[in-house]
C-alpha atoms as a PDB file:
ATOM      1  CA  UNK A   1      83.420  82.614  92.748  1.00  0.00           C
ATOM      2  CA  UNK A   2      80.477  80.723  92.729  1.00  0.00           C
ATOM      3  CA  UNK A   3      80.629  76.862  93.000  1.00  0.00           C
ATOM      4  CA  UNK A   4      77.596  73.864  92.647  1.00  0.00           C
ATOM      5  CA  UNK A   5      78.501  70.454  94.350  1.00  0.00           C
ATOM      6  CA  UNK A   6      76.569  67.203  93.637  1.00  0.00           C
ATOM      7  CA  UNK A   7      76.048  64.451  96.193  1.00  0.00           C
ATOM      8  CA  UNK A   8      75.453  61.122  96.077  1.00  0.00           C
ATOM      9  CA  UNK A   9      72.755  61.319  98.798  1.00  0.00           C
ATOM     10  CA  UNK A  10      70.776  64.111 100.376  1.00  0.00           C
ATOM     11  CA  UNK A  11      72.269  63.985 103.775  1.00  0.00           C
ATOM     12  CA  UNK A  12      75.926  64.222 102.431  1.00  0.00           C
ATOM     13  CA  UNK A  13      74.432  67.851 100.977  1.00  0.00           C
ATOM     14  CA  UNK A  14      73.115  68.824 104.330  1.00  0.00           C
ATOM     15  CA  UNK A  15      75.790  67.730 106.127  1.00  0.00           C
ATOM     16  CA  UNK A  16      77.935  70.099 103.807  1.00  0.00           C
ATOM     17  CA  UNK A  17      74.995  73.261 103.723  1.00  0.00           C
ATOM     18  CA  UNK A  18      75.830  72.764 107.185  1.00  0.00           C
ATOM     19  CA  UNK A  19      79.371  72.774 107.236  1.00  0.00           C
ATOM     20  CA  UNK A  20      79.626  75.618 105.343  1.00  0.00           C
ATOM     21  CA  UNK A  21      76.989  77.939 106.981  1.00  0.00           C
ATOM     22  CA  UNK A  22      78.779  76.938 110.551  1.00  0.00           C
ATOM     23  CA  UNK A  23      81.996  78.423 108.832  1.00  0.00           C
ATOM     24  CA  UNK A  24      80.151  81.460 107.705  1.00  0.00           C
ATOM     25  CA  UNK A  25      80.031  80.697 104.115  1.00  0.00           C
ATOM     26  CA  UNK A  26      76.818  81.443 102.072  1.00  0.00           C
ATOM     27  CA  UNK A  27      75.686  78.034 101.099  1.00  0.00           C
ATOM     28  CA  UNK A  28      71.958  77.170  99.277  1.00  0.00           C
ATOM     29  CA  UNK A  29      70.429  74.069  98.779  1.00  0.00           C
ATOM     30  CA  UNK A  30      68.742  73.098  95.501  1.00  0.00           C
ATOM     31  CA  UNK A  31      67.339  70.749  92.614  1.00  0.00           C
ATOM     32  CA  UNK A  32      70.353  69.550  90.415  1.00  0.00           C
ATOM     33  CA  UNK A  33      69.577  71.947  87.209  1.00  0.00           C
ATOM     34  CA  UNK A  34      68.733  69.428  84.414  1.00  0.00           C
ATOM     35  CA  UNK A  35      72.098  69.777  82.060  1.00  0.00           C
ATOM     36  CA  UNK A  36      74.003  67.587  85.143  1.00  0.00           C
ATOM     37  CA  UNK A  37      72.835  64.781  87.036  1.00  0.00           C
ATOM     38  CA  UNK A  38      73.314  63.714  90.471  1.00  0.00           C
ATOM     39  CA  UNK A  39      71.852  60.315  92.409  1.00  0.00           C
ATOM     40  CA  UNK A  40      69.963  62.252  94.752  1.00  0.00           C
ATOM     41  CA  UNK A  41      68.865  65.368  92.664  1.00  0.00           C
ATOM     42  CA  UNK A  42      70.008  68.093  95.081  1.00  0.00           C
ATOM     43  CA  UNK A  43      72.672  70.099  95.431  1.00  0.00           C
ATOM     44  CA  UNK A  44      74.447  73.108  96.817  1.00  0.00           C
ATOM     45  CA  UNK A  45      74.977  76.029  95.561  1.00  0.00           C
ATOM     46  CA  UNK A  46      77.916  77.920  97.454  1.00  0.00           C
ATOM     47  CA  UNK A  47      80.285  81.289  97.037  1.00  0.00           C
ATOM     48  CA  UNK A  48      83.716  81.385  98.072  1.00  0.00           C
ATOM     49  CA  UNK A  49      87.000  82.825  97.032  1.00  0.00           C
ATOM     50  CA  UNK A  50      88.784  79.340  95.968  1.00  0.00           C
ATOM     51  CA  UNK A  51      87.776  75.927  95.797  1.00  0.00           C
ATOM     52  CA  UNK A  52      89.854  72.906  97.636  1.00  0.00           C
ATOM     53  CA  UNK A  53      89.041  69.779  97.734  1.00  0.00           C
ATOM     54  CA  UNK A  54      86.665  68.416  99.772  1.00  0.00           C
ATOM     55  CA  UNK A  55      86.548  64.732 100.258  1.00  0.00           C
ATOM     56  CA  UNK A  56      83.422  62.892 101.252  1.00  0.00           C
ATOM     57  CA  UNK A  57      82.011  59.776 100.231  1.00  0.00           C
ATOM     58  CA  UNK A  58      78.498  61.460  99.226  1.00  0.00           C
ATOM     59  CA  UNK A  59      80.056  64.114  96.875  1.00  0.00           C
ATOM     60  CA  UNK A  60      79.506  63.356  93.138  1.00  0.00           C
ATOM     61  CA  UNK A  61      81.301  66.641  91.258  1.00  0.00           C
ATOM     62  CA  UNK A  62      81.955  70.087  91.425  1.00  0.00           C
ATOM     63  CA  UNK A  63      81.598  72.492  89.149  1.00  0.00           C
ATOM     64  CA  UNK A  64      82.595  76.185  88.520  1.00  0.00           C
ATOM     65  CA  UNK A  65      79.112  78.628  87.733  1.00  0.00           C
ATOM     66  CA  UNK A  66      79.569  81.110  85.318  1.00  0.00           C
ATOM     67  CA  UNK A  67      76.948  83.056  83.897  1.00  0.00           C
ATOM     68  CA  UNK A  68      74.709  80.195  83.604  1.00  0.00           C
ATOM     69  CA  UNK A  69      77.255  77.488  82.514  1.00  0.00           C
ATOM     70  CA  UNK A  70      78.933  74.476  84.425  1.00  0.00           C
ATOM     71  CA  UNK A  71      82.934  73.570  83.874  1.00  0.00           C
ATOM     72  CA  UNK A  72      83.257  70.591  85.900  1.00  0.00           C
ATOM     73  CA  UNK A  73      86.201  71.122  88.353  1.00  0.00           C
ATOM     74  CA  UNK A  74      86.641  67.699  89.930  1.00  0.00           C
ATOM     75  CA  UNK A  75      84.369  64.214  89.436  1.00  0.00           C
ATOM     76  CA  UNK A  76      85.161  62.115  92.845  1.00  0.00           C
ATOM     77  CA  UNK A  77      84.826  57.975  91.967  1.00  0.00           C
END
């Protein structure tokens, strides 16, 4: 399944790209697409099998790609 994840700041999304990629996920970083916002305006794109949580103070949402739509999965406050 195919995931997006907002951040707060850009380091909080290379932190994660990085995370990820160490873990041997694919993980791509990218301009928010204009239907969701973000502080920073970059996020990651990432594919893996199921989604949990992952707390950090720089993510902003997560949503679930499908096609080209967004379902929001979690907002973090």
């Amino acid at each position: 399944m195919k995931y997006l994840m907002t951040f707060h700041t850009h380091a909080g999304a290379i932190r994660f790209e990085r995370i990820l990629r160490k873990e041997g996920f694919d993980c791509e970083l990218m301009p928010v697409p204009r239907r969701l916002s973000s502080s920073c305006g970059i996020c990651a794109r990432f594919d893996i099998e199921s989604y949990c949580h992952w707390e950090d103070e720089d993510v902003n949402a997560v949503y679930l790609v499908e096609d080209k739509e967004y379902q929001i999965i979690h907002r973090y406050e």
